[in-house]
C-alpha atoms as a PDB file:
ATOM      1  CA  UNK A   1      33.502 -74.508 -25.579  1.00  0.00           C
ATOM      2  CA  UNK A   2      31.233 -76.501 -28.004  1.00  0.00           C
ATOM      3  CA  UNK A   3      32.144 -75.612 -31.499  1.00  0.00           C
ATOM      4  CA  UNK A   4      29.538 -74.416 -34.122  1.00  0.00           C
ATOM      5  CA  UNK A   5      28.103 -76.715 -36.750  1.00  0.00           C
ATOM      6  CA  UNK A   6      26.588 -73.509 -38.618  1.00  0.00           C
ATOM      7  CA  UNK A   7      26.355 -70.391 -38.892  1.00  0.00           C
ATOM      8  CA  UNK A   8      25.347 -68.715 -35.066  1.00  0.00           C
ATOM      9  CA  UNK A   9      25.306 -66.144 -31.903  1.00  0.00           C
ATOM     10  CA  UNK A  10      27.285 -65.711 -29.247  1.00  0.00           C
ATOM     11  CA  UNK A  11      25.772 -65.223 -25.940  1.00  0.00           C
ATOM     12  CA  UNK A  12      27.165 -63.844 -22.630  1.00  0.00           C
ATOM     13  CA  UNK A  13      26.241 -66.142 -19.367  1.00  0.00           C
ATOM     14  CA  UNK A  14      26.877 -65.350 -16.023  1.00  0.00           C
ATOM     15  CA  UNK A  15      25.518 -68.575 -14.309  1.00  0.00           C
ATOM     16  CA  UNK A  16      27.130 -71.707 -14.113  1.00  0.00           C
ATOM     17  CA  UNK A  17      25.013 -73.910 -16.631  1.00  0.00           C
ATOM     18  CA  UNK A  18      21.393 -72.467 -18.848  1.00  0.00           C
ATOM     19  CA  UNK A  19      19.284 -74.397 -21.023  1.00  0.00           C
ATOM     20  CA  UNK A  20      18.655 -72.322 -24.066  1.00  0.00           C
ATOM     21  CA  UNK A  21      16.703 -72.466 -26.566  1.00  0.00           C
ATOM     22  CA  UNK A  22      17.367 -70.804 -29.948  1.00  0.00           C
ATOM     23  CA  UNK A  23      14.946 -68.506 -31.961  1.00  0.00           C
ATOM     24  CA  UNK A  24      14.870 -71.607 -33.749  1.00  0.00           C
ATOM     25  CA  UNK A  25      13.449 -74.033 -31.510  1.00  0.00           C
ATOM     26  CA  UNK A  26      17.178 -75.921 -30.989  1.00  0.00           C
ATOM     27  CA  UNK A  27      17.063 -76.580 -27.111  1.00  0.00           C
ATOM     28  CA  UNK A  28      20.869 -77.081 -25.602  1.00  0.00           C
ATOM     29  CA  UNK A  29      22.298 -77.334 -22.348  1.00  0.00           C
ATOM     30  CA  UNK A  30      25.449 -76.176 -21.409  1.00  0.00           C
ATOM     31  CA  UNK A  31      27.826 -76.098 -18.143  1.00  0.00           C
ATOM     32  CA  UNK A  32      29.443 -72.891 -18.354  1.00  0.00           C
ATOM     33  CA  UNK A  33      32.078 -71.021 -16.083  1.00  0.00           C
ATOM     34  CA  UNK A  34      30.457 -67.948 -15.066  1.00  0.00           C
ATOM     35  CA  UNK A  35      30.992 -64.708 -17.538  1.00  0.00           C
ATOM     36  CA  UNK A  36      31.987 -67.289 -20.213  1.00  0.00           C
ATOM     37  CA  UNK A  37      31.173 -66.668 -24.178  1.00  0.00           C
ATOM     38  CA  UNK A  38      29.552 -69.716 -25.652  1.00  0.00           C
ATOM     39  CA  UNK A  39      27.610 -70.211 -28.776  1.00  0.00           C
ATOM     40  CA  UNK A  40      24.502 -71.484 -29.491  1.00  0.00           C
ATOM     41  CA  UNK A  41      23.700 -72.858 -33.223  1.00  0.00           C
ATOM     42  CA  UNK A  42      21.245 -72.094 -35.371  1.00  0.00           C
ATOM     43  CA  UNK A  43      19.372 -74.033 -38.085  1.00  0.00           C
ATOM     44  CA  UNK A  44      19.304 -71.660 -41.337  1.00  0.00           C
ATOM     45  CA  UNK A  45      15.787 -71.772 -42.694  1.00  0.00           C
ATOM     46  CA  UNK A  46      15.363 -70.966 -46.696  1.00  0.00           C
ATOM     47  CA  UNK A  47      12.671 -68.422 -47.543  1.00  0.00           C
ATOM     48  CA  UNK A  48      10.842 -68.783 -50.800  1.00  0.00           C
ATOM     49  CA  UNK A  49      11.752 -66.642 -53.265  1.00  0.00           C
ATOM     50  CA  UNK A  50       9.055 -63.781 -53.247  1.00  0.00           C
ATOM     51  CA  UNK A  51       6.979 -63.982 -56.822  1.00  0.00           C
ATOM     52  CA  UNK A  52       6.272 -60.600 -58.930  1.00  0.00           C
ATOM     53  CA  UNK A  53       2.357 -59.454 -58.311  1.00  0.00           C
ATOM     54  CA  UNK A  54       0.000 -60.456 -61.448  1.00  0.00           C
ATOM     55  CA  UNK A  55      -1.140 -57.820 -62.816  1.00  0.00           C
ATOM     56  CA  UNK A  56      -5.020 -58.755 -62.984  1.00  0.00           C
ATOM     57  CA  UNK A  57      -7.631 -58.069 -66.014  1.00  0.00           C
ATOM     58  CA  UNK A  58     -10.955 -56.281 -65.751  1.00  0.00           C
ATOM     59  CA  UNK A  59     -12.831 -59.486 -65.719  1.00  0.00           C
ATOM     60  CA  UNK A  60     -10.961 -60.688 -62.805  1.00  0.00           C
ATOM     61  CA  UNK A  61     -10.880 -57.853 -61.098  1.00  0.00           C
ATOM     62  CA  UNK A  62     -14.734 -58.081 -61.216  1.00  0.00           C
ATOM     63  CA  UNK A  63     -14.673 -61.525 -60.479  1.00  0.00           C
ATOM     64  CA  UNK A  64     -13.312 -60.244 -56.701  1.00  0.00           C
ATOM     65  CA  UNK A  65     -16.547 -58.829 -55.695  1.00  0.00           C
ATOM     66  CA  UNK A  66     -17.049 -56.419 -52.456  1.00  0.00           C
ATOM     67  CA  UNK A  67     -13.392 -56.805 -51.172  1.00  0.00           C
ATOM     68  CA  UNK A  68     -13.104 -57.091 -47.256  1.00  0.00           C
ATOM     69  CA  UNK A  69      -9.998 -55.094 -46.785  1.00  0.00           C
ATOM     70  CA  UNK A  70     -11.294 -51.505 -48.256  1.00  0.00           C
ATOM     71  CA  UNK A  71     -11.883 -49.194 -51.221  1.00  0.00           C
ATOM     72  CA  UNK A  72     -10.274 -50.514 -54.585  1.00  0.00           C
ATOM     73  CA  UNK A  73      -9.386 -49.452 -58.032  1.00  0.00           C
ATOM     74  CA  UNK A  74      -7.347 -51.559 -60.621  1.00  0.00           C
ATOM     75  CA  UNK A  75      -4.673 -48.900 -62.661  1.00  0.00           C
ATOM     76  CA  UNK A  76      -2.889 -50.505 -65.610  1.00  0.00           C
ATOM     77  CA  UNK A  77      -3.611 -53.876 -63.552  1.00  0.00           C
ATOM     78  CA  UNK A  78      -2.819 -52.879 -60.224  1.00  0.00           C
ATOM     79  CA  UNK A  79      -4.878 -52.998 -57.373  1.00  0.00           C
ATOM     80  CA  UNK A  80      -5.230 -49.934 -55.602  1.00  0.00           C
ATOM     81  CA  UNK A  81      -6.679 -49.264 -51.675  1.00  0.00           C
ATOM     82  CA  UNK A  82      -7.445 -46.373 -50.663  1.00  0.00           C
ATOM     83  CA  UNK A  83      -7.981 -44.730 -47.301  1.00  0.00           C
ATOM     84  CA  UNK A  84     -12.344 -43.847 -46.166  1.00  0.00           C
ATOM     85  CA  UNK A  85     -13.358 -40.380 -47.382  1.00  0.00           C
ATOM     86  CA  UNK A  86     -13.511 -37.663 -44.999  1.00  0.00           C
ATOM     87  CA  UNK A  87     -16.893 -36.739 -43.965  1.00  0.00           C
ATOM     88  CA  UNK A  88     -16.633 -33.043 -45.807  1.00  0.00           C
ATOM     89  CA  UNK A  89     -16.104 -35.465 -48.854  1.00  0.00           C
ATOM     90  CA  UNK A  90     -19.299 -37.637 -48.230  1.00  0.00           C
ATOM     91  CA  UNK A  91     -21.405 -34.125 -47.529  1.00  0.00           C
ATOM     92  CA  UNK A  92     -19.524 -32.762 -50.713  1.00  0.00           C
ATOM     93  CA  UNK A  93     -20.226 -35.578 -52.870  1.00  0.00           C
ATOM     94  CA  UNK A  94     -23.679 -36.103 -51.417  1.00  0.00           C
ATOM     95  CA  UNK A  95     -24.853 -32.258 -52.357  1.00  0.00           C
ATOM     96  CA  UNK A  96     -23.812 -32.879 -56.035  1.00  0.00           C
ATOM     97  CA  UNK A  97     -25.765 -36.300 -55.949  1.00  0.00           C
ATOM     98  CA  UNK A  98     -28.972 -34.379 -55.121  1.00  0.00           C
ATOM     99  CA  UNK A  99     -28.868 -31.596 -56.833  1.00  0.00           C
ATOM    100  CA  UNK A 100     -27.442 -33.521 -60.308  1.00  0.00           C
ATOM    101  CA  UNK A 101     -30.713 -35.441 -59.894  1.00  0.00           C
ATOM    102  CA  UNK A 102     -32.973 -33.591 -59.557  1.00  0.00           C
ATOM    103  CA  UNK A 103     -31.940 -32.040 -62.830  1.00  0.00           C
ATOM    104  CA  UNK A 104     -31.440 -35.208 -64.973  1.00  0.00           C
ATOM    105  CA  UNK A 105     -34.173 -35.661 -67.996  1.00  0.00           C
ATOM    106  CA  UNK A 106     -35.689 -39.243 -68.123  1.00  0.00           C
ATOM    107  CA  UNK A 107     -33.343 -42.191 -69.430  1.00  0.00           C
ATOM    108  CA  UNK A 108     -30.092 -40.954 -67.494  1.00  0.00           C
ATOM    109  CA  UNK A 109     -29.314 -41.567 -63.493  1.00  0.00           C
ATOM    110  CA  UNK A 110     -26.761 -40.475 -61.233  1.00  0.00           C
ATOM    111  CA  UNK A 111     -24.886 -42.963 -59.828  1.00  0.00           C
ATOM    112  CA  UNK A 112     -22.178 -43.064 -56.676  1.00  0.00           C
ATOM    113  CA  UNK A 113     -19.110 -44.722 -56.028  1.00  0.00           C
ATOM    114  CA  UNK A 114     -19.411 -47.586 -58.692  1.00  0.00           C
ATOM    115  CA  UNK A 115     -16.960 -49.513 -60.777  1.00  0.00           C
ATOM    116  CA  UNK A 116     -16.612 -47.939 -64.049  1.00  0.00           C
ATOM    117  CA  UNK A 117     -14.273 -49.878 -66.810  1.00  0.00           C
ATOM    118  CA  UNK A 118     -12.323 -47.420 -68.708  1.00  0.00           C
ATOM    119  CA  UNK A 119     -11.749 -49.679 -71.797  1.00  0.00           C
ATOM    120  CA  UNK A 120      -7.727 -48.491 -72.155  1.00  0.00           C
ATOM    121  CA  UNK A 121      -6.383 -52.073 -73.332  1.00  0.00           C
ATOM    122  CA  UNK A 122      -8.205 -55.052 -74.504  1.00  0.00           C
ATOM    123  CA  UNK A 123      -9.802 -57.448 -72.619  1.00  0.00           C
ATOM    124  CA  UNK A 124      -7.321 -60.200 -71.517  1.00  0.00           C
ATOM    125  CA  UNK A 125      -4.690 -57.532 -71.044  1.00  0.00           C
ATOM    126  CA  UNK A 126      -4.196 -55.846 -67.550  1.00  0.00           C
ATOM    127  CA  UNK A 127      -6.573 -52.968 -67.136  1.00  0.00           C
ATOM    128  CA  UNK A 128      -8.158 -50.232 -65.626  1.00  0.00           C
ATOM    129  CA  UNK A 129     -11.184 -49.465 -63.485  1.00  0.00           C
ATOM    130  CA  UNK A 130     -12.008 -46.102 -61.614  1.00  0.00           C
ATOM    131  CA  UNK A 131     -14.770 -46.061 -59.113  1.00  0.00           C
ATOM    132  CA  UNK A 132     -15.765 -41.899 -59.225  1.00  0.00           C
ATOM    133  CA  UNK A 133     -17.528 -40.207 -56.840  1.00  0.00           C
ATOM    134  CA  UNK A 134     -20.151 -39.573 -59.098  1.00  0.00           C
ATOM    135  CA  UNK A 135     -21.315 -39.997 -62.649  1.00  0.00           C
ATOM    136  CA  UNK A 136     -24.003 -39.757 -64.647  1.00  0.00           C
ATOM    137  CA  UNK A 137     -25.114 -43.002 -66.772  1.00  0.00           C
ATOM    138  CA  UNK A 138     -27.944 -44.251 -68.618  1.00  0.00           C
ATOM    139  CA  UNK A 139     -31.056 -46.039 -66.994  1.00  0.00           C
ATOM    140  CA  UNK A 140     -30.440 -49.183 -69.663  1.00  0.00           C
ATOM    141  CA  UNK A 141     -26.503 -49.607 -68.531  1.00  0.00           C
ATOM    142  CA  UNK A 142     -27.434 -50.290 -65.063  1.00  0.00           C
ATOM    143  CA  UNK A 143     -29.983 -52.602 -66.276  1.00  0.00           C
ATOM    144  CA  UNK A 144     -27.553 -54.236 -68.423  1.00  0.00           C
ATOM    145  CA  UNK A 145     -24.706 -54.639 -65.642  1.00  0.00           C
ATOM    146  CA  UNK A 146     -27.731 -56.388 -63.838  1.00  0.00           C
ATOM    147  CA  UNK A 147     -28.865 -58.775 -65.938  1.00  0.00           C
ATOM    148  CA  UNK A 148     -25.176 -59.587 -67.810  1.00  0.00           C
ATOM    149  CA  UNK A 149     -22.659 -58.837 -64.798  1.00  0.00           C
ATOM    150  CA  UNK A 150     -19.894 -57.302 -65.986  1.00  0.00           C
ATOM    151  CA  UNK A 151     -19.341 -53.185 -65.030  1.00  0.00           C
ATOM    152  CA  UNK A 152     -20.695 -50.040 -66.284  1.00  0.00           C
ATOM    153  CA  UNK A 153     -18.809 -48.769 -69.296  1.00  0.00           C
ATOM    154  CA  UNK A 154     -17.197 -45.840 -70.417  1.00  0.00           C
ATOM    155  CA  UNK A 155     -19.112 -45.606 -73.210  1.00  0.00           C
ATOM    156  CA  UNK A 156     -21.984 -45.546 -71.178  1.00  0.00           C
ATOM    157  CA  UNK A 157     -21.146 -42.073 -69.005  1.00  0.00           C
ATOM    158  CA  UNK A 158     -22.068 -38.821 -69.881  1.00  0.00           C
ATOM    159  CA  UNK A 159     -20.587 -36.753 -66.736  1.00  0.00           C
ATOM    160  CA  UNK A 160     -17.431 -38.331 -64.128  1.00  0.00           C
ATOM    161  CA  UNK A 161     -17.389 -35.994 -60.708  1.00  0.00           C
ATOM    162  CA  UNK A 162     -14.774 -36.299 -58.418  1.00  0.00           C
ATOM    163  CA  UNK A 163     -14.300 -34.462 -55.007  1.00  0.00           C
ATOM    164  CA  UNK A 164     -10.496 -33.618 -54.588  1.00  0.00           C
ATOM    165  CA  UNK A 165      -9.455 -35.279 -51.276  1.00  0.00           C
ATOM    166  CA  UNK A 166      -5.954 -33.820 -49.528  1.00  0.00           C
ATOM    167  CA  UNK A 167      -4.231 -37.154 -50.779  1.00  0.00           C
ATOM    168  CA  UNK A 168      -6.031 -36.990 -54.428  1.00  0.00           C
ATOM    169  CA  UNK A 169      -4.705 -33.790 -55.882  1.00  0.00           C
ATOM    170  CA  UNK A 170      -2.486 -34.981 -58.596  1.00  0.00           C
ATOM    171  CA  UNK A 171      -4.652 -37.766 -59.199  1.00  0.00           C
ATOM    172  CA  UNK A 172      -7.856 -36.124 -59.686  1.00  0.00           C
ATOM    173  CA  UNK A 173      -6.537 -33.063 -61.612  1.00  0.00           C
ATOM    174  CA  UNK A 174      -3.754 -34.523 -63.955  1.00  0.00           C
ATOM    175  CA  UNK A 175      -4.121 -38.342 -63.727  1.00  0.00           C
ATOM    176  CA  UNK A 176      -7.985 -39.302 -63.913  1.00  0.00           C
ATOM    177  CA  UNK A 177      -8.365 -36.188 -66.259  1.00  0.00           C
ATOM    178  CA  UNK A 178      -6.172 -37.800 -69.084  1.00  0.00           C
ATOM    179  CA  UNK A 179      -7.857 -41.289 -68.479  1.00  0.00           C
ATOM    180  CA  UNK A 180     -11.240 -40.623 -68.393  1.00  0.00           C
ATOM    181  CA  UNK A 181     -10.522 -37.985 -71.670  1.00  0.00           C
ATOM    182  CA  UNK A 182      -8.363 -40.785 -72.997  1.00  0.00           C
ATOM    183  CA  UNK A 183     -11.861 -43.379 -72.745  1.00  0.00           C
ATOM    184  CA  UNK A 184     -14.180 -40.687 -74.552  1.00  0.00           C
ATOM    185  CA  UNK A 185     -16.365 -39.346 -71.501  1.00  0.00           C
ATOM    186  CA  UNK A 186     -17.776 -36.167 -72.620  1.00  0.00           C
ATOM    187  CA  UNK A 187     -17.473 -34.162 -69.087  1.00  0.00           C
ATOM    188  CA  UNK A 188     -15.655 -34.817 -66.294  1.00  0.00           C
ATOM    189  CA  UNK A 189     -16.240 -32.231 -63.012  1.00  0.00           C
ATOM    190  CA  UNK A 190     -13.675 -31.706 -60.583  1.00  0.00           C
ATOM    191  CA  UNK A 191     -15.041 -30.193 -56.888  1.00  0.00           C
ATOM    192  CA  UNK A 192     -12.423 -28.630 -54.756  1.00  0.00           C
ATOM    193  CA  UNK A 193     -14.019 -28.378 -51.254  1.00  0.00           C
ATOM    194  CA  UNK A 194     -11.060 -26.414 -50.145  1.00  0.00           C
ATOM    195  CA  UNK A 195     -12.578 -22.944 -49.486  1.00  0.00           C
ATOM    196  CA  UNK A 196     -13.394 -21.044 -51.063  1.00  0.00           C
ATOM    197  CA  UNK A 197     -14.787 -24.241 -52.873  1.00  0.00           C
ATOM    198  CA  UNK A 198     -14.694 -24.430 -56.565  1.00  0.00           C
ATOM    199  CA  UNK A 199     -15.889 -26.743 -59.353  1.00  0.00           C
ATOM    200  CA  UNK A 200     -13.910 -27.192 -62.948  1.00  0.00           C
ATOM    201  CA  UNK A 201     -15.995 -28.474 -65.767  1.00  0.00           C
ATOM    202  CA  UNK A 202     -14.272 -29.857 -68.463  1.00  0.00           C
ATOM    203  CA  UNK A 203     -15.265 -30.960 -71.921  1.00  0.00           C
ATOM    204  CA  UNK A 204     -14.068 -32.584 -74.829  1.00  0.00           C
ATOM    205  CA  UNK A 205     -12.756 -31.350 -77.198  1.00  0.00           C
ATOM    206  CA  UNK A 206     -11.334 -33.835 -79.939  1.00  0.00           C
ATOM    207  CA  UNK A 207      -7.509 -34.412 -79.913  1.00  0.00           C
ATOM    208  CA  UNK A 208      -7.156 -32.075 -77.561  1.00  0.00           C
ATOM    209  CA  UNK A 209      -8.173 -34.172 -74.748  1.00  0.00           C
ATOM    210  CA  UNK A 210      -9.975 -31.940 -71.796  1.00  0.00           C
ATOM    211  CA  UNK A 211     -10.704 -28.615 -71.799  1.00  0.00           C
ATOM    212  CA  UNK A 212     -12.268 -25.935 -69.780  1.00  0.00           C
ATOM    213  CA  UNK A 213     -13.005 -22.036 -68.695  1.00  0.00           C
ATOM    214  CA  UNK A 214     -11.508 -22.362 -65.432  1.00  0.00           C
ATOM    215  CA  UNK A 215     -12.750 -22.908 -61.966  1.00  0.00           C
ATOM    216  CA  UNK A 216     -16.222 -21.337 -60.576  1.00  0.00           C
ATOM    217  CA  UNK A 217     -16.691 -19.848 -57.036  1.00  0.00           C
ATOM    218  CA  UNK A 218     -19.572 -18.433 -57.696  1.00  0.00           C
ATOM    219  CA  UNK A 219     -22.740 -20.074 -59.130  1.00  0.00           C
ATOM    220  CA  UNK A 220     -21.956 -22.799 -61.218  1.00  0.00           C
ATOM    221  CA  UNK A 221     -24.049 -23.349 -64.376  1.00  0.00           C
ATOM    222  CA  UNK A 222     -24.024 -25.530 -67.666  1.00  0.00           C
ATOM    223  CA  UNK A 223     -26.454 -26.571 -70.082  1.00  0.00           C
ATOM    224  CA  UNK A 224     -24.573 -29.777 -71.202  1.00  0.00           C
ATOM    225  CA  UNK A 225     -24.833 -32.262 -71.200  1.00  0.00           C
ATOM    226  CA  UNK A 226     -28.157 -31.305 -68.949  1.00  0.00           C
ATOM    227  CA  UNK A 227     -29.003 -28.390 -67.573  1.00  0.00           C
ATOM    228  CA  UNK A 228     -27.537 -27.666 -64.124  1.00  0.00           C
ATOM    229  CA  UNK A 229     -27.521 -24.365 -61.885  1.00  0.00           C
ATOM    230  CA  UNK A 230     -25.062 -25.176 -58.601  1.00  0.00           C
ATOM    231  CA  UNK A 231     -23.933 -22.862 -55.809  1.00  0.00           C
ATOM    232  CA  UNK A 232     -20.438 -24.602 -54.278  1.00  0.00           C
ATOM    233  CA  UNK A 233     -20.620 -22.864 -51.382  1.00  0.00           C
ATOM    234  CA  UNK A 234     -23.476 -25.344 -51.013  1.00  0.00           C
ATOM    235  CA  UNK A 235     -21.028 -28.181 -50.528  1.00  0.00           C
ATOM    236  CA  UNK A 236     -19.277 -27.542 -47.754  1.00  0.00           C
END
């Protein structure tokens, strides 16, 4: 029996000689009685040693563009992919686009599914950017991003919307509500197209963080920061 060099396999043979090749691309030959045990070598091959992500800052998550391989958002430095809406969503989130609109006074537009920098650490530090549903900017800070590059601001938002997807529960209602309070937008709307649908508006309120009256199934209305009258059932 030929004796290992390294580390290897044994194989069972019942014919009287085989030419094998390892997973390794070794190629031996071997005259073997039949229903003999025989090893075949193998050539150890190091792996590199895996390195740690880099956590990435908001410029250079910018700096990646329209990314080929889906939906992103960069938490605390993170990338983040997440799977298509459903179309309920997209008819959800289209509904509030119209009717949020229609009812905006001159200087402020409704925006969807944009890049919004949340401005929770300072620039060269990892960061954080949500892309909403929906929100509610002003004309000049779509002009800016335009002209300067860069992303809309949080500073520059007056409403966030988001439309709670099965997978987005905790996220939507606990996590995005303490960042986007945390960054100083004034409202932030949370649509549950769950029947019987429901919207939450919350508001500012100082130290407090969020807060609100609880969620509406019947006619939604608000006259901050615009004036807005909403049926949900219209959503679904």
């Amino acid at each position: 029996m030929p004796q290992a060099l390294h580390h290897g396999r044994h194989v069972r043979s019942s014919i009287n000689s085989a030419s094998v090749e390892s997973g390794f691309g070794a190629l031996a030959r071997f005259d073997l009685p039949t229903c003999q045990t025989w090893l075949v070598t193998e050539v150890p091959i190091e792996l590199p040693e895996p390195r740690p992500p880099r956590l990435l800052t908001v410029a250079e998550y910018a700096a990646l563009g329209e990314t080929e391989f889906g939906y992103t958002e960069l938490l605390e430095g993170r990338l983040l992919l997440s799977p298509s809406p459903t179309p309920d969503h997209i008819y959800a989130m289209g509904e509030m686009f119209v009717a949020i609109r229609a009812a905006l006074p001159r200087g402020l537009e409704a925006l969807q599914d944009a890049d919004l920098d949340l401005r929770l650490a300072p620039e060269r530090s990892p960061g954080t950017v949500r892309r909403p549903d929906l929100m509610v900017v002003t004309a000049d800070a779509r002009r800016r991003v335009r002209a300067e590059g860069g992303l809309l601001q949080a500073s520059d938002v007056s409403v966030v919307v988001e439309i709670v997807s099965p997978g987005s529960v905790r996220t939507d209602r606990l996590t995005k509500r303490g960042e986007y309070a945390d960054a100083g937008i004034p409202h932030y709307w949370i649509v549950d197209i769950t029947e019987p649908v429901s919207i939450l508006a919350c508001y500012l309120a100082g130290e407090f963080g969020y807060v609100d009256s609880g969620e509406i199934t019947d006619t939604f209305s608000t006259r901050e920061p615009f004036p807005l009258e909403l049926n949900p059932d219209r959503l679904l």
